[in-house]
N, C-alpha and C. Protein backbone atom coordinates (compact mmCIF):
# COMPACT_ATOMS: atom_id res chain seq x y z
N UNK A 1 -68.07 -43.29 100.57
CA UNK A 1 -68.40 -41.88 100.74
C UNK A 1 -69.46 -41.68 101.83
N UNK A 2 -70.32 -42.30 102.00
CA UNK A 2 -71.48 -42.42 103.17
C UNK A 2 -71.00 -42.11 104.54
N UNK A 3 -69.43 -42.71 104.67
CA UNK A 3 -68.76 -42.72 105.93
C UNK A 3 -68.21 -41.45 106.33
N UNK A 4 -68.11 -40.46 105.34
CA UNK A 4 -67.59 -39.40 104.94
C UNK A 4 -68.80 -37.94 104.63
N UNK A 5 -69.42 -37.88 105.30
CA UNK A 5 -70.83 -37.06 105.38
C UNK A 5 -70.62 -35.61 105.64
N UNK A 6 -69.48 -35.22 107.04
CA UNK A 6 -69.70 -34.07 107.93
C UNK A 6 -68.04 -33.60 107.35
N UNK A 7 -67.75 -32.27 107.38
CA UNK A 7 -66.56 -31.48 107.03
C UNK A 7 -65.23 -31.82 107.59
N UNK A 8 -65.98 -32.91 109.11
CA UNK A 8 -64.70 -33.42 109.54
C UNK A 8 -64.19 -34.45 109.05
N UNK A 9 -65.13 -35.15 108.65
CA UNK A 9 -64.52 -36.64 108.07
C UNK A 9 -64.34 -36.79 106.56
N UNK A 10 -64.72 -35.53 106.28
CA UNK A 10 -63.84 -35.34 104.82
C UNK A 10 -63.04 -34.89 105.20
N UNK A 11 -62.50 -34.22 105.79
CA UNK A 11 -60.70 -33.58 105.97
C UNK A 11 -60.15 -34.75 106.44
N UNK A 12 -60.51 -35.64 106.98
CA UNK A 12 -59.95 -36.75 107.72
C UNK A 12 -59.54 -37.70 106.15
N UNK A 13 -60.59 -38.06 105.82
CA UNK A 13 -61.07 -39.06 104.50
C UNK A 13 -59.33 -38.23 103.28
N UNK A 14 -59.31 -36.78 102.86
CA UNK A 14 -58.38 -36.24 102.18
C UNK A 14 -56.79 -36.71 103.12
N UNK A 15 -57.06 -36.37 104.64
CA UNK A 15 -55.49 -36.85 105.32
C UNK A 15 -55.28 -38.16 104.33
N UNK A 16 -55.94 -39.21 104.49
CA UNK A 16 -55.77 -40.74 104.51
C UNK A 16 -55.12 -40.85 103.26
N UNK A 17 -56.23 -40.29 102.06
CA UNK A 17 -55.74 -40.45 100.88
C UNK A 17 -54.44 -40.10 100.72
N UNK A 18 -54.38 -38.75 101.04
CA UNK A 18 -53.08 -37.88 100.50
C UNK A 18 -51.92 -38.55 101.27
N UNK A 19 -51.89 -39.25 102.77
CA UNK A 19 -50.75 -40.46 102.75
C UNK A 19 -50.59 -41.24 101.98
N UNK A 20 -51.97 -41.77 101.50
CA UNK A 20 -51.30 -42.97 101.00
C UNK A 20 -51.10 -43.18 99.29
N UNK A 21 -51.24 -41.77 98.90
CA UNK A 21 -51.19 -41.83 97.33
C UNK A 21 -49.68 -40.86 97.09
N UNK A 22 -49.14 -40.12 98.67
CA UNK A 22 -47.94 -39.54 98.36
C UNK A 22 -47.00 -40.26 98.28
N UNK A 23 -46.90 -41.88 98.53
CA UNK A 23 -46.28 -42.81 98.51
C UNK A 23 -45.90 -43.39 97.24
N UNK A 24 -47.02 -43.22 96.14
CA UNK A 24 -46.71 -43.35 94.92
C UNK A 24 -46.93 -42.45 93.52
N UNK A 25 -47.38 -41.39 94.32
CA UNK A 25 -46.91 -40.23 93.83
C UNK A 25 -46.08 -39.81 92.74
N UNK A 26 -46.05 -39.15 91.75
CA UNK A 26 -44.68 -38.45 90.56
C UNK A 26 -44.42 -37.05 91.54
N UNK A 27 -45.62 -36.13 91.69
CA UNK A 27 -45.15 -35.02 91.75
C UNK A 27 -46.10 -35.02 93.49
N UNK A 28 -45.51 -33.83 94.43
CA UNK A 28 -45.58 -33.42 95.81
C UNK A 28 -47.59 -32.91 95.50
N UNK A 29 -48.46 -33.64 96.60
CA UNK A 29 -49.57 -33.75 96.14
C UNK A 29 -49.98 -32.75 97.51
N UNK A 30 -50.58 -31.32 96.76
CA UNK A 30 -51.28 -30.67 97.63
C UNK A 30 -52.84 -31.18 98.07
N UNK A 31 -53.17 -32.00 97.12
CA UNK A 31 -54.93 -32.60 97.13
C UNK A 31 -54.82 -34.32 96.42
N UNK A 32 -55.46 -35.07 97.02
CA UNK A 32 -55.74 -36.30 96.56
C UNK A 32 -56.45 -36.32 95.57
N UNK A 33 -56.56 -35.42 94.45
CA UNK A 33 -57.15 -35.30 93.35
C UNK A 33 -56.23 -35.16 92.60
N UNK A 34 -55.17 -34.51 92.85
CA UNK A 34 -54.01 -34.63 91.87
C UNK A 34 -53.40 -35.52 91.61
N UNK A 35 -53.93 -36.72 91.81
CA UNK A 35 -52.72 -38.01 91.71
C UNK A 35 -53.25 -38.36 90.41
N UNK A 36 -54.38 -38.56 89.92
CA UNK A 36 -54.98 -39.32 88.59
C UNK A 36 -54.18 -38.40 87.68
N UNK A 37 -54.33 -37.26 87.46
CA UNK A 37 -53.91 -36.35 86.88
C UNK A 37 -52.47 -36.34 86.76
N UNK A 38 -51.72 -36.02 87.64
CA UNK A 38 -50.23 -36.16 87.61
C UNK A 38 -49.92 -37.35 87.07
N UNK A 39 -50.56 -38.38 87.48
CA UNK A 39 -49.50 -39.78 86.54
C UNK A 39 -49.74 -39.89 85.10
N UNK A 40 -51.43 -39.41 84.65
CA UNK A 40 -51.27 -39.48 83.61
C UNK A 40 -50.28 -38.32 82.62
N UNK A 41 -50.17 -37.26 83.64
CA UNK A 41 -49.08 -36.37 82.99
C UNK A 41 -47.81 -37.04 82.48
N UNK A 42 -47.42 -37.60 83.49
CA UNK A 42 -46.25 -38.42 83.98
C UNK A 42 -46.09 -39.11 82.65
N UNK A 43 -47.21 -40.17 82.39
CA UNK A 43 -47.02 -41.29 81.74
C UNK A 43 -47.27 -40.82 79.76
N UNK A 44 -48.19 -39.63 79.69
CA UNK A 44 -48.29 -39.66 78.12
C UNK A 44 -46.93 -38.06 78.14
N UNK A 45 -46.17 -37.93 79.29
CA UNK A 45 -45.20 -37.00 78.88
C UNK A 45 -44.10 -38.27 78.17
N UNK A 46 -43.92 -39.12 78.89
CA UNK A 46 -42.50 -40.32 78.52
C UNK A 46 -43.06 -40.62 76.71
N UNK A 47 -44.25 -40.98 76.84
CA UNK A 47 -44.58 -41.36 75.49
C UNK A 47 -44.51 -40.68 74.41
N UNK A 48 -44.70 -39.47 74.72
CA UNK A 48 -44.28 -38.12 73.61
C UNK A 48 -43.06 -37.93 73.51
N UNK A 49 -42.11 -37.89 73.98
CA UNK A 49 -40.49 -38.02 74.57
C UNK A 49 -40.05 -39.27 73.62
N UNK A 50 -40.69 -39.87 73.88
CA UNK A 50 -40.48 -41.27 73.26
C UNK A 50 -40.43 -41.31 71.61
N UNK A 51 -41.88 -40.81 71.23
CA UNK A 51 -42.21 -41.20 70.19
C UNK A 51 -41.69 -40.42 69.18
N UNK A 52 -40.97 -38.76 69.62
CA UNK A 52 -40.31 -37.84 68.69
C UNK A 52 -39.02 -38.37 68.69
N UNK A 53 -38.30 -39.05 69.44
CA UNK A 53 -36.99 -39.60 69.20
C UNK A 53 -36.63 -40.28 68.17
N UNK A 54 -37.80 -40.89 67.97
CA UNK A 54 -37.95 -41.72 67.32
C UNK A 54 -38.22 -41.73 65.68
N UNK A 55 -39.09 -40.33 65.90
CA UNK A 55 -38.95 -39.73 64.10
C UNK A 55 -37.93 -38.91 63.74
């Protein structure tokens, strides 16, 4: 984050991320903050899916 100080090199710092986390991505990422979030959507949606089938 140190490297990342001035408004430009955070917009720069968000480009980088948001390549390289749209790569593994679930859902189309307007912000590199949505990725933690979306997978865990992702991942306790299958498990709920899962686990009512099941009862």
């Amino acid at each position: 984050m140190k490297h990342y100080t001035t408004s430009g090199q955070m917009d720069e710092k968000e480009r980088v991320l948001l390549d390289l986390y749209s790569e593994y991505s679930v859902i189309k990422l307007s912000k590199s903050d949505e990725f933690v979030d979306s997978w865990k959507n992702y991942i306790e949606s299958g498990f709920i899916l899962e686990n009512q089938a099941e009862s």
